[in-house]
N, C-alpha and C. Protein backbone atom coordinates (compact mmCIF):
# COMPACT_ATOMS: atom_id res chain seq x y z
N UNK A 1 7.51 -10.96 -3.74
CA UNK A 1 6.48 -11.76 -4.38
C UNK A 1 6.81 -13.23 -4.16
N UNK A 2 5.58 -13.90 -4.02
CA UNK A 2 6.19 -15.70 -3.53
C UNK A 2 6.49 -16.23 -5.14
N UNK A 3 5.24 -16.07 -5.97
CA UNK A 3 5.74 -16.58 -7.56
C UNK A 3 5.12 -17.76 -7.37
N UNK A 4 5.40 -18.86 -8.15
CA UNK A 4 4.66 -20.04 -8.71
C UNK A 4 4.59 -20.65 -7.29
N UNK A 5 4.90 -20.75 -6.18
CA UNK A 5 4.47 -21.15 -5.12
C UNK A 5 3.24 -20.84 -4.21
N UNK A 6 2.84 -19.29 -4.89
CA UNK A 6 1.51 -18.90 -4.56
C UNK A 6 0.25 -19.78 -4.10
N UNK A 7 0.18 -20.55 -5.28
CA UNK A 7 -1.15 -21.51 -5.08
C UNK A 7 -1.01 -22.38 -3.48
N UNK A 8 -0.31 -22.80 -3.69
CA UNK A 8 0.06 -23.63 -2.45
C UNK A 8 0.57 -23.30 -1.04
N UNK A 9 0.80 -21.98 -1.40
CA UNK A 9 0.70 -21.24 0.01
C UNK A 9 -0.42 -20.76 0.63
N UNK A 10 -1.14 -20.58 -0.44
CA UNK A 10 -2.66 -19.91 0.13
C UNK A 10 -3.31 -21.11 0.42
N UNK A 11 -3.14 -22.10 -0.57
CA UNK A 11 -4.22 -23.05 0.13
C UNK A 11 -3.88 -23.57 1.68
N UNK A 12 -3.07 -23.37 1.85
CA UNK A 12 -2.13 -23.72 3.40
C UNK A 12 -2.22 -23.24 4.49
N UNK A 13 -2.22 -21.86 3.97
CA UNK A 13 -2.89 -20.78 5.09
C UNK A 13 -4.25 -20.58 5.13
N UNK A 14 -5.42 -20.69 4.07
CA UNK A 14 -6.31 -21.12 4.32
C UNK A 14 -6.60 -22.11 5.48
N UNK A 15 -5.92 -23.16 5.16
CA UNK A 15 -6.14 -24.46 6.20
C UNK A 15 -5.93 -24.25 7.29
N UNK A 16 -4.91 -23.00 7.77
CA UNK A 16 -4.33 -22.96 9.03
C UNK A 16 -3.38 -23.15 9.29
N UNK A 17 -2.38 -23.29 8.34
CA UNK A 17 -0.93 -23.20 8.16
C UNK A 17 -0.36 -21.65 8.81
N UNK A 18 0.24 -22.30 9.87
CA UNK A 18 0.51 -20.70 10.19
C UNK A 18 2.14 -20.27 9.74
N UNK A 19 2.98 -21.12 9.38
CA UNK A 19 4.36 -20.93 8.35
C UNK A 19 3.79 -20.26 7.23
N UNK A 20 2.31 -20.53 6.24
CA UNK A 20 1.95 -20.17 5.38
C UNK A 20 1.10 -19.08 5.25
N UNK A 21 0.69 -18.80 6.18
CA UNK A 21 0.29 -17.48 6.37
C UNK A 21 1.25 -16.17 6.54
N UNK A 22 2.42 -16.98 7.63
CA UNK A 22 3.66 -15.63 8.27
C UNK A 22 4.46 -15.63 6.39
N UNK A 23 4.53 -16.64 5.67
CA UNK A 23 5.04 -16.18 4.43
C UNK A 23 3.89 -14.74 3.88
N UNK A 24 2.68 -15.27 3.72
CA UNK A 24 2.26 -14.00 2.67
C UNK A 24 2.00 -12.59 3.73
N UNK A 25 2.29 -12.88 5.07
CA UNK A 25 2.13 -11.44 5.98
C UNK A 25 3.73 -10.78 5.63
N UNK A 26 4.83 -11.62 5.84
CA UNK A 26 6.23 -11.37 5.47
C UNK A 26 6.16 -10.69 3.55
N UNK A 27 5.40 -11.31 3.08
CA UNK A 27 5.79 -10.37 1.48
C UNK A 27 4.85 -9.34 1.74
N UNK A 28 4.09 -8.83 2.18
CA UNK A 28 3.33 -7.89 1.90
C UNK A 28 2.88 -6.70 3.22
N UNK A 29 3.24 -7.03 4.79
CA UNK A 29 3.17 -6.24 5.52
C UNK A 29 4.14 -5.23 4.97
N UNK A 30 5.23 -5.06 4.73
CA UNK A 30 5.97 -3.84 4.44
C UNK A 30 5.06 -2.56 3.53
N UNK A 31 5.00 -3.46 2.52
CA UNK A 31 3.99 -2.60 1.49
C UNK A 31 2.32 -2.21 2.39
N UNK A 32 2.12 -2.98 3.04
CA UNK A 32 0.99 -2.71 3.62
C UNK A 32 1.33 -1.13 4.44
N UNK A 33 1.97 -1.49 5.61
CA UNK A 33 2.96 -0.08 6.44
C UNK A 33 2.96 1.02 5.41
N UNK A 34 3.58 1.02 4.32
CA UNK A 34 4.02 2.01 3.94
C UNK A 34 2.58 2.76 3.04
N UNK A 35 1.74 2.08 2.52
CA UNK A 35 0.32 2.77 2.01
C UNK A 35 0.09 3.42 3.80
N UNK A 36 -0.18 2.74 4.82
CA UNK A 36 -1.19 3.56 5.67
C UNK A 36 0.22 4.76 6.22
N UNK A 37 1.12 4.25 6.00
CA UNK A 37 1.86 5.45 6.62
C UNK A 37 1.75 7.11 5.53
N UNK A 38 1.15 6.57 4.64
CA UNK A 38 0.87 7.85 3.54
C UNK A 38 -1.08 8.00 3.70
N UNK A 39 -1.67 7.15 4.00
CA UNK A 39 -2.92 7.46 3.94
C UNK A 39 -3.22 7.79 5.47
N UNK A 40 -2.73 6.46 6.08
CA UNK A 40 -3.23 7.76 7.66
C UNK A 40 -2.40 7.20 8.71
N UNK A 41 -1.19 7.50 8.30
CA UNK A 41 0.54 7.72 9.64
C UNK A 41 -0.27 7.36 10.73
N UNK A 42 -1.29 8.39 11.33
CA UNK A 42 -1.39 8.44 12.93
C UNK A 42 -2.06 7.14 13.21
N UNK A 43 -2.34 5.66 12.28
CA UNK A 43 -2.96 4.97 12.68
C UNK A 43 -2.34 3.50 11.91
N UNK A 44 -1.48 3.63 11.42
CA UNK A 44 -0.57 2.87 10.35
C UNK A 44 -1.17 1.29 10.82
N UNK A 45 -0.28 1.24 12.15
CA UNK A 45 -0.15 -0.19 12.43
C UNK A 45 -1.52 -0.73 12.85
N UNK A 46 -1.75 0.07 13.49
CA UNK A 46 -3.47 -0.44 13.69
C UNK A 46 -4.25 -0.68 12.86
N UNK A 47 -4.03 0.17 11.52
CA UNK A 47 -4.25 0.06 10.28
C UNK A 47 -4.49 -1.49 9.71
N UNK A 48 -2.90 -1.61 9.88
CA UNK A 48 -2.56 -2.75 9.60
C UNK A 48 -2.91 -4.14 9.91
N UNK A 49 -2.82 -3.89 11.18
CA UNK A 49 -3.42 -4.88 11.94
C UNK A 49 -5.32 -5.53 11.55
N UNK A 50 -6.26 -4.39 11.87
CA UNK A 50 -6.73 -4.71 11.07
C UNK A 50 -7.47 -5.59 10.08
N UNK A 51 -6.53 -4.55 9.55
CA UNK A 51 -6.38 -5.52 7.67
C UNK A 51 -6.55 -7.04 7.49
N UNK A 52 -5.22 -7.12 8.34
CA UNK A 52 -4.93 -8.76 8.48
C UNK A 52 -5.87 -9.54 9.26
N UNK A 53 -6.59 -9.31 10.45
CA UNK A 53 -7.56 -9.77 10.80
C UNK A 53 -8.60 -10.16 9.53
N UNK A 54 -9.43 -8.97 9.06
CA UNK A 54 -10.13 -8.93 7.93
C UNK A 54 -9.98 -10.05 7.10
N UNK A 55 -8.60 -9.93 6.78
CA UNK A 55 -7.69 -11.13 5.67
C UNK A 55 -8.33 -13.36 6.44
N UNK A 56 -7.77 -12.66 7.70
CA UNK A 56 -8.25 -14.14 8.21
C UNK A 56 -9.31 -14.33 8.35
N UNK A 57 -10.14 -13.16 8.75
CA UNK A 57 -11.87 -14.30 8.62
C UNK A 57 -12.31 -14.55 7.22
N UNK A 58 -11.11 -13.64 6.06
CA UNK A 58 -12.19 -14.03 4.59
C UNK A 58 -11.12 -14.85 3.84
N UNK A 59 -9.92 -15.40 4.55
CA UNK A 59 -9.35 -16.18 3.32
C UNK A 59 -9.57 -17.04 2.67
N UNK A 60 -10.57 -17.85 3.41
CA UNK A 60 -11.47 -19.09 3.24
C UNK A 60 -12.15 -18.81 1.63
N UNK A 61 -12.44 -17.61 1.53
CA UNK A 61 -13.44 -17.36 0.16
C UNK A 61 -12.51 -16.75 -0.68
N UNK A 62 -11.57 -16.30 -0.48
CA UNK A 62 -10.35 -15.83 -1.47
C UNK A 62 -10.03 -16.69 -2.80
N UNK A 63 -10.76 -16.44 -3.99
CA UNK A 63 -10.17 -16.68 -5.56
C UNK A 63 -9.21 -16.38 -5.81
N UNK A 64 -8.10 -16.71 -6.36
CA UNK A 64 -6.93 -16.25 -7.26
C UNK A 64 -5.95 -15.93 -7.44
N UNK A 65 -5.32 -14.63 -8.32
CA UNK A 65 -3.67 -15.10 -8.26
C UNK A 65 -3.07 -14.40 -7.42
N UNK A 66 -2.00 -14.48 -7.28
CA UNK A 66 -1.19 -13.44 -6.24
C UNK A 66 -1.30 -12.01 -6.26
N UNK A 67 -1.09 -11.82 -7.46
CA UNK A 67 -1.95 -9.69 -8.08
C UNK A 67 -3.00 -9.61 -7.23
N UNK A 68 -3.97 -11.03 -7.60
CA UNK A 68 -5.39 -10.44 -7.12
C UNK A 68 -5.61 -10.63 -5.55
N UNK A 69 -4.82 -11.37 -5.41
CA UNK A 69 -4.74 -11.32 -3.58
C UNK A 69 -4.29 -10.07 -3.05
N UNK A 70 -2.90 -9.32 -3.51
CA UNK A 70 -2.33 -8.04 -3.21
C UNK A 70 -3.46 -7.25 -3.31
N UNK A 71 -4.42 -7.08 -4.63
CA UNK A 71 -5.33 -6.43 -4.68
C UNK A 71 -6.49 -6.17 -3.56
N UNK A 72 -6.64 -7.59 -3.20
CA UNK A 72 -8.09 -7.70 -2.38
C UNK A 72 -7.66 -7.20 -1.01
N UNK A 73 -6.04 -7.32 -0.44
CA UNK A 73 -5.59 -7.03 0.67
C UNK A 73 -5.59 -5.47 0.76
N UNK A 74 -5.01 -4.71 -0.30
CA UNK A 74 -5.05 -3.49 -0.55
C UNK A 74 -6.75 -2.99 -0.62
N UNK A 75 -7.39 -3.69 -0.81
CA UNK A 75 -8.92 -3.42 -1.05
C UNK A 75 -9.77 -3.24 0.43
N UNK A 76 -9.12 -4.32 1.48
CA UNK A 76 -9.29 -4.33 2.62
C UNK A 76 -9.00 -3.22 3.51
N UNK A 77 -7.61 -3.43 3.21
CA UNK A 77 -6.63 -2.16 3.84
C UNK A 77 -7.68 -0.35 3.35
N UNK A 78 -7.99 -0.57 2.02
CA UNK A 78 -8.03 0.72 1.66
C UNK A 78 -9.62 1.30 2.73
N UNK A 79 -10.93 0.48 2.92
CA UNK A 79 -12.03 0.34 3.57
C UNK A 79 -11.65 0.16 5.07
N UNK A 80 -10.47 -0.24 5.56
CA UNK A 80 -10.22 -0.14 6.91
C UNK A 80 -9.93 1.53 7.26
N UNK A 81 -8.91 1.80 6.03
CA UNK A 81 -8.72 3.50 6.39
C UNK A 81 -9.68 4.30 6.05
N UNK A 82 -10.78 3.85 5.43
CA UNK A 82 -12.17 4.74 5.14
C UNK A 82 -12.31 4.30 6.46
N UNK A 83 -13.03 3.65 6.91
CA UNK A 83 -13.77 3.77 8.22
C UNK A 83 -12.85 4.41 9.29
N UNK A 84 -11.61 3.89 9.66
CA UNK A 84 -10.77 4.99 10.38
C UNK A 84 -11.04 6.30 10.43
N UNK A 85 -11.06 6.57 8.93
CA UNK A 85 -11.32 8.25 9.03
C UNK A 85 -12.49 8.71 9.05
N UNK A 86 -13.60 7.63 8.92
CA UNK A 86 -15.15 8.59 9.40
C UNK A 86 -15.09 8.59 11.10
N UNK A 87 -14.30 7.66 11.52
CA UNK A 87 -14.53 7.62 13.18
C UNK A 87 -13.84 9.07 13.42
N UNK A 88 -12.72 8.76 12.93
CA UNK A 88 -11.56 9.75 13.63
C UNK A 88 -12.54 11.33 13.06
N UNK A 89 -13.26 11.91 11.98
CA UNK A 89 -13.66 13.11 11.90
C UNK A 89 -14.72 13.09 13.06
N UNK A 90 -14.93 12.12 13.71
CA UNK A 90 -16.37 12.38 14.64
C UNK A 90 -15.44 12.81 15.86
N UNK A 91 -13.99 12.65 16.18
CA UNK A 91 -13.15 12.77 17.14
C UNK A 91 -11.69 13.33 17.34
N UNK A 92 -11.22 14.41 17.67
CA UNK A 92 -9.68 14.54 17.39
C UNK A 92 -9.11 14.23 17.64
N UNK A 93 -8.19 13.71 16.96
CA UNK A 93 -6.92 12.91 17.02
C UNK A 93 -5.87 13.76 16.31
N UNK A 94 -4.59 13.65 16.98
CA UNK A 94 -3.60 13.84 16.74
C UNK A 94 -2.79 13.01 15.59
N UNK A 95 -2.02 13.72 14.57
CA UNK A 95 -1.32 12.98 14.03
C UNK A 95 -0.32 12.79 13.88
N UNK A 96 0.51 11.79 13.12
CA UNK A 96 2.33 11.29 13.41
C UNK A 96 2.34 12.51 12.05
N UNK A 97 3.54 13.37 12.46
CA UNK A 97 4.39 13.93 11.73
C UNK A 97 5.09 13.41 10.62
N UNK A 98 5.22 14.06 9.30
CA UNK A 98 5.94 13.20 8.45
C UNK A 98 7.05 12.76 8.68
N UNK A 99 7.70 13.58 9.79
CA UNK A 99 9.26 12.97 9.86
C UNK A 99 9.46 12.17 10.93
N UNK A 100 7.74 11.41 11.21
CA UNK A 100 8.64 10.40 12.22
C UNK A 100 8.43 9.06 11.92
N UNK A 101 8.22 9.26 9.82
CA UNK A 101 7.72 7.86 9.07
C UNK A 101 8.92 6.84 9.33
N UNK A 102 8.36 5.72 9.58
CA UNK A 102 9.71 4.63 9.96
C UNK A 102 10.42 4.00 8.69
N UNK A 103 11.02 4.06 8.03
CA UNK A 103 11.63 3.01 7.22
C UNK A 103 11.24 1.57 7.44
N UNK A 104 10.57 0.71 6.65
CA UNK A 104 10.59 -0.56 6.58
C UNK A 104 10.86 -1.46 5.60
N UNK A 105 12.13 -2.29 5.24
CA UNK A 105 12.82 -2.28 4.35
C UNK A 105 11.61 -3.30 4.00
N UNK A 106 11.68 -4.09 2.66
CA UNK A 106 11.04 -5.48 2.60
C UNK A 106 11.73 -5.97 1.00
N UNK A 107 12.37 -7.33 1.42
CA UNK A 107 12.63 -7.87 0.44
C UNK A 107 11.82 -8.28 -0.49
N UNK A 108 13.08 -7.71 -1.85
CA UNK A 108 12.19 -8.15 -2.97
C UNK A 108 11.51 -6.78 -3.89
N UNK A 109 11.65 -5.71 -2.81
CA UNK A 109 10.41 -4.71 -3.04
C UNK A 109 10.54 -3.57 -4.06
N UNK A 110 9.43 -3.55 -5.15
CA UNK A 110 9.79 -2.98 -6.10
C UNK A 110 9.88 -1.24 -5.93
N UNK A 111 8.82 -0.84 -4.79
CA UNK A 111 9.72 0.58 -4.24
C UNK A 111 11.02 0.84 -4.14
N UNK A 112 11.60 -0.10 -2.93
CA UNK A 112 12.66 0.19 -2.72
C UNK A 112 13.99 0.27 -4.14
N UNK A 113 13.60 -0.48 -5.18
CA UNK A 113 13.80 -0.12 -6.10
C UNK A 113 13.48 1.18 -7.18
N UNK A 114 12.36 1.33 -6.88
CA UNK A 114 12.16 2.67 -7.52
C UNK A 114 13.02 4.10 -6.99
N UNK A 115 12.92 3.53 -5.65
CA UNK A 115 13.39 5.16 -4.43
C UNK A 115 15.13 4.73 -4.23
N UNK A 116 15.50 4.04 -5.03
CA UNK A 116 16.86 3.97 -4.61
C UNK A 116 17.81 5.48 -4.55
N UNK A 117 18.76 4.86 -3.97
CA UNK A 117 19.08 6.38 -3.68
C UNK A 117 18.32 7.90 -2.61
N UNK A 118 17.24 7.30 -2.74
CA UNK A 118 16.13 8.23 -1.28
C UNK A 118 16.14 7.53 -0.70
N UNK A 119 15.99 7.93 0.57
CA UNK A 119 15.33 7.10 2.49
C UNK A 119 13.85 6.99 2.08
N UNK A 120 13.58 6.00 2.17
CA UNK A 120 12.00 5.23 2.13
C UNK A 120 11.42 6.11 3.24
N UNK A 121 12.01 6.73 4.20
CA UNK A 121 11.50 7.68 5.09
C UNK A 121 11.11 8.83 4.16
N UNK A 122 12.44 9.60 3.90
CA UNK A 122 11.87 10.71 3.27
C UNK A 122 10.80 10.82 1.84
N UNK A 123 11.13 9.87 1.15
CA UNK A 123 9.70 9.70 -0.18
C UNK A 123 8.73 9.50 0.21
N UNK A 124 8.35 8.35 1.42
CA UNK A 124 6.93 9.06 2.04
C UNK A 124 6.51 9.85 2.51
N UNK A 125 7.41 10.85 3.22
CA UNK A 125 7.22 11.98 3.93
C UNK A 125 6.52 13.16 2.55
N UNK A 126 7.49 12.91 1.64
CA UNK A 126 7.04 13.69 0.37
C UNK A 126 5.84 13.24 -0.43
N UNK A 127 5.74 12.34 -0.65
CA UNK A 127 4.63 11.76 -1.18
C UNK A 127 3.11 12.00 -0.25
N UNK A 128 3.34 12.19 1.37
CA UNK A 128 2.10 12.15 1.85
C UNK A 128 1.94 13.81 1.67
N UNK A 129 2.94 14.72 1.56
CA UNK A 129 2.03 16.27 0.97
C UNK A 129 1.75 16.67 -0.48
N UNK A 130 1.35 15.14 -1.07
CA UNK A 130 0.64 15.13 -2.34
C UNK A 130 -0.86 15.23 -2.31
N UNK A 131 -1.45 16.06 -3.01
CA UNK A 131 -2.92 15.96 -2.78
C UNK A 131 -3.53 14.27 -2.36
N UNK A 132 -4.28 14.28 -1.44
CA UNK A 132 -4.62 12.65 -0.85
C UNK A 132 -5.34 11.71 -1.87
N UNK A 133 -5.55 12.41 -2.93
CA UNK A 133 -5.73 11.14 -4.39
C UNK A 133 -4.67 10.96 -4.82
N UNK A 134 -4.26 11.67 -5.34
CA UNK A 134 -3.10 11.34 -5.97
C UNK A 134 -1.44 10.65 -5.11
N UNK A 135 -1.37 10.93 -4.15
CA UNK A 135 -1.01 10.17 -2.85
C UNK A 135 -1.11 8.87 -2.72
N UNK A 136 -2.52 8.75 -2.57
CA UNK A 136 -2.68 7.10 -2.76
C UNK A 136 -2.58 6.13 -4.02
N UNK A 137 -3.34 7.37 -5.29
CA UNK A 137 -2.83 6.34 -6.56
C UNK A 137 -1.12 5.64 -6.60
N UNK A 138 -0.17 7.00 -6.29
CA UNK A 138 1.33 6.56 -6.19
C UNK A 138 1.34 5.43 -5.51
N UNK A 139 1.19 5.40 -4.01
CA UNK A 139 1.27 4.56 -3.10
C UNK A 139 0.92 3.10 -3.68
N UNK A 140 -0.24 3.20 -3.80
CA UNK A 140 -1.05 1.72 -4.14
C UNK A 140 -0.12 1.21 -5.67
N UNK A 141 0.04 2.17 -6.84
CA UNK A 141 1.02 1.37 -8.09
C UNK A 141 2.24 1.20 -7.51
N UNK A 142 3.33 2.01 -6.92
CA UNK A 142 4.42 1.94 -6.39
C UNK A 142 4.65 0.67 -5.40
N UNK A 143 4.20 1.29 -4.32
CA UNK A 143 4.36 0.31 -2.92
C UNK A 143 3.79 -0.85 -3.35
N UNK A 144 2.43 -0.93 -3.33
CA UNK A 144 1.38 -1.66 -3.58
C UNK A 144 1.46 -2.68 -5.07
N UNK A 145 1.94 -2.42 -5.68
CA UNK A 145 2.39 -3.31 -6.61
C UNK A 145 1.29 -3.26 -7.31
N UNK A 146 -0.05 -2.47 -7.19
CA UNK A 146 -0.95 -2.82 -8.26
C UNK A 146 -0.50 -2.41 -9.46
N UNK A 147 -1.56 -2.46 -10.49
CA UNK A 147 -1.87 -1.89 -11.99
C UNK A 147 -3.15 -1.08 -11.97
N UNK A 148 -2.81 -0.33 -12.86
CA UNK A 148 -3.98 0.67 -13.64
C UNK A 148 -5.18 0.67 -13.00
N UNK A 149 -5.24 -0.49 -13.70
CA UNK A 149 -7.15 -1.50 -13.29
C UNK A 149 -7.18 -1.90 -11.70
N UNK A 150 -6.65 -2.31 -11.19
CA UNK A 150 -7.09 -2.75 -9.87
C UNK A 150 -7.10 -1.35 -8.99
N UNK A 151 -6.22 -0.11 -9.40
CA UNK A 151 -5.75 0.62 -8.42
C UNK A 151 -6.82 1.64 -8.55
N UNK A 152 -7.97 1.53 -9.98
CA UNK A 152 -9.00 2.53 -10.13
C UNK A 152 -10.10 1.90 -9.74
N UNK A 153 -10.23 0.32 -10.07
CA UNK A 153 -11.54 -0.40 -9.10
C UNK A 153 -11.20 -0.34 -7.72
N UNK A 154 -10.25 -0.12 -7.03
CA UNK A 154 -10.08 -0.02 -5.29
C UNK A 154 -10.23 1.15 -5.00
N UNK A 155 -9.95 2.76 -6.14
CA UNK A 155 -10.37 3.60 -5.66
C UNK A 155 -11.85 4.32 -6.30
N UNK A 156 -12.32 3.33 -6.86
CA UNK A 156 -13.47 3.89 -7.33
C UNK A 156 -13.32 5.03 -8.64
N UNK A 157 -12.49 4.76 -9.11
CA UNK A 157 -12.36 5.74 -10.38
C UNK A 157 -12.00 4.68 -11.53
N UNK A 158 -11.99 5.74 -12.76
CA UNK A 158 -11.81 5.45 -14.12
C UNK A 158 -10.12 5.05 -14.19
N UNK A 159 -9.70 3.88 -14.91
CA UNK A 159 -8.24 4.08 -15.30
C UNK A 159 -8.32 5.22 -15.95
N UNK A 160 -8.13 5.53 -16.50
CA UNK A 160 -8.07 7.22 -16.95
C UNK A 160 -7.09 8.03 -15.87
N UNK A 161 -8.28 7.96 -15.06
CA UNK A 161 -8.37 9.08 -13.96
C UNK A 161 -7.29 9.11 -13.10
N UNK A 162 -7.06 6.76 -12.70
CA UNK A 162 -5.43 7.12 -11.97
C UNK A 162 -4.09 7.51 -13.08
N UNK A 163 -4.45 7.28 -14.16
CA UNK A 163 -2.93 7.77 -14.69
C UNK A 163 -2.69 8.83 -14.94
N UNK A 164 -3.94 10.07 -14.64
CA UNK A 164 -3.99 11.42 -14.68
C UNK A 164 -3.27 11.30 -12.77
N UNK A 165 -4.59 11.01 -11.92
CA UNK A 165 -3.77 11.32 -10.82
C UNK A 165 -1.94 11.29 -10.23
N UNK A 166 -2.02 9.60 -11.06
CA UNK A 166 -0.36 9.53 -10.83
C UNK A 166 0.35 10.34 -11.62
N UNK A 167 -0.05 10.70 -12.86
CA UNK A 167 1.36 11.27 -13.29
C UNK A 167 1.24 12.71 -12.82
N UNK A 168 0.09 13.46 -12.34
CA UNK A 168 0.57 14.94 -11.28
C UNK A 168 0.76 14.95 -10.30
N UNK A 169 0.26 13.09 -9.77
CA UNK A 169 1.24 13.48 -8.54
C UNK A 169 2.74 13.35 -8.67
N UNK A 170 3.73 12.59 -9.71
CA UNK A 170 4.90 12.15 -10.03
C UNK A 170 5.20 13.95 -11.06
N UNK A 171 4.31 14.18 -11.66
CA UNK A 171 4.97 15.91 -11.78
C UNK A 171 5.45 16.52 -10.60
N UNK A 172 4.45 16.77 -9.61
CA UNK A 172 4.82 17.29 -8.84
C UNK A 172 5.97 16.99 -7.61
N UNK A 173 5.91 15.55 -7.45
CA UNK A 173 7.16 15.20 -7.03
C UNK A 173 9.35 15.45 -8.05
N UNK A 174 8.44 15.95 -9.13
CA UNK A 174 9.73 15.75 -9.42
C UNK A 174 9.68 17.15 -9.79
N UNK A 175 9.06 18.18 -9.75
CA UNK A 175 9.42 19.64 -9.45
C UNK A 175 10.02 19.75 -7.96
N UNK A 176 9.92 18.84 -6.89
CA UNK A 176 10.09 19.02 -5.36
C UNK A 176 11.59 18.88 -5.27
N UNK A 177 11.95 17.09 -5.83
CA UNK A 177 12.89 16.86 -5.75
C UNK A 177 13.60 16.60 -6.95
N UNK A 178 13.71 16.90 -8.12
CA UNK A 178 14.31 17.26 -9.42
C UNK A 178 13.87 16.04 -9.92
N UNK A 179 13.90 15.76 -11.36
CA UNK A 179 13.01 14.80 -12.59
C UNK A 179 14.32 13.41 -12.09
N UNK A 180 15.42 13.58 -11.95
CA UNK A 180 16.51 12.20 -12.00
C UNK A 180 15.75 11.54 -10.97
N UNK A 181 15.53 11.90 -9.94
CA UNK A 181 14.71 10.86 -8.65
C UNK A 181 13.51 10.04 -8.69
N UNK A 182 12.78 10.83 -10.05
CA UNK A 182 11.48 10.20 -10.06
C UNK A 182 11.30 9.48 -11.12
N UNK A 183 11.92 9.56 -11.71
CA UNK A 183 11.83 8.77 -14.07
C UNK A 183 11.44 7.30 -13.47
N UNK A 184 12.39 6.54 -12.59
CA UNK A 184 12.14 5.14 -11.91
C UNK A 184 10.74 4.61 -11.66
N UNK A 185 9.77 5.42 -10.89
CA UNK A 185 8.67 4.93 -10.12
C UNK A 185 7.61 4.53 -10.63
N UNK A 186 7.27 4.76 -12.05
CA UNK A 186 6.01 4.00 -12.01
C UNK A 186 6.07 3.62 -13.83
């Protein structure tokens, strides 16, 4: 997270600051990687990529705080992998195997804190044979750093609904790999 320097980074990269831009791609590509490597592996980086395009033609109109920036990026990201996947059902494609998810460390990151002690490889690998709602609710509070509220307006549901989704998907992760691994994550 940049923290009280936020304001002034965005307005920077707005302008065309490109030091101030590679800062907020540096806090948040990791977390970015690791949602599409659970929502759709076979297209991650492209995914990603993307995203960040998206990000530059609309930063200009971008309101607010750093949450709500993570949010709107995750909001981007999440409509890039919708459309991915209406193309890709019109076409087959092959997909990346869970075990050939890459580790991408990123400082600062409150996953890597949660999964201590697991390979950031293998918890996504596990996490992506979670039903694909509940998959992404984890992903997006975990990785993604959202809350409640942003993570049910990006997926179109009730808060309610993600803290039902997350906590069966976090049941079921911790029937997989026993309750000590998972108490951390959300």
């Amino acid at each position: 997270m940049i923290g009280n320097e936020f304001p002034a980074v965005l307005v920077a990269a707005t302008r065309g600051d490109e030091e101030a831009f590679g800062r907020l791609w540096r806090d948040l590509q990791p977390r970015l990687l690791r949602y599409f490597m659970v929502a759709a592996p076979a297209a991650a980086e492209d995914l990603a990529s993307e995203t960040w395009l998206a990000v530059v033609r609309g930063i200009d109109r971008f309101r607010g705080t750093e949450p709500a920036f993570r949010a709107w990026l995750f909001t981007i990201a999440r409509h890039e992998m919708l459309d991915w996947r209406r193309r890709a059902a019109r076409r087959p494609i092959e997909d990346l195997p869970a075990t050939a998810l890459v580790e991408r460390a990123a400082p600062d990151d409150p996953a890597a804190t949660a999964l201590e002690g697991f390979s950031t490889r293998a918890a996504l690998a596990v996490v992506g044979t979670l039903p694909a709602n509940q998959a992404e609710a984890i992903v997006l509070r975990v990785v993604g750093g959202l809350d409640v509220d942003q993570v049910a307006s990006l997926m179109g549901k009730r808060p309610g609904t993600i803290r039902v989704l997350t906590h069966r998907g976090l049941r079921k992760l911790a029937e997989r790999l026993g309750p000590d691994r998972i108490s951390g994550m959300v």
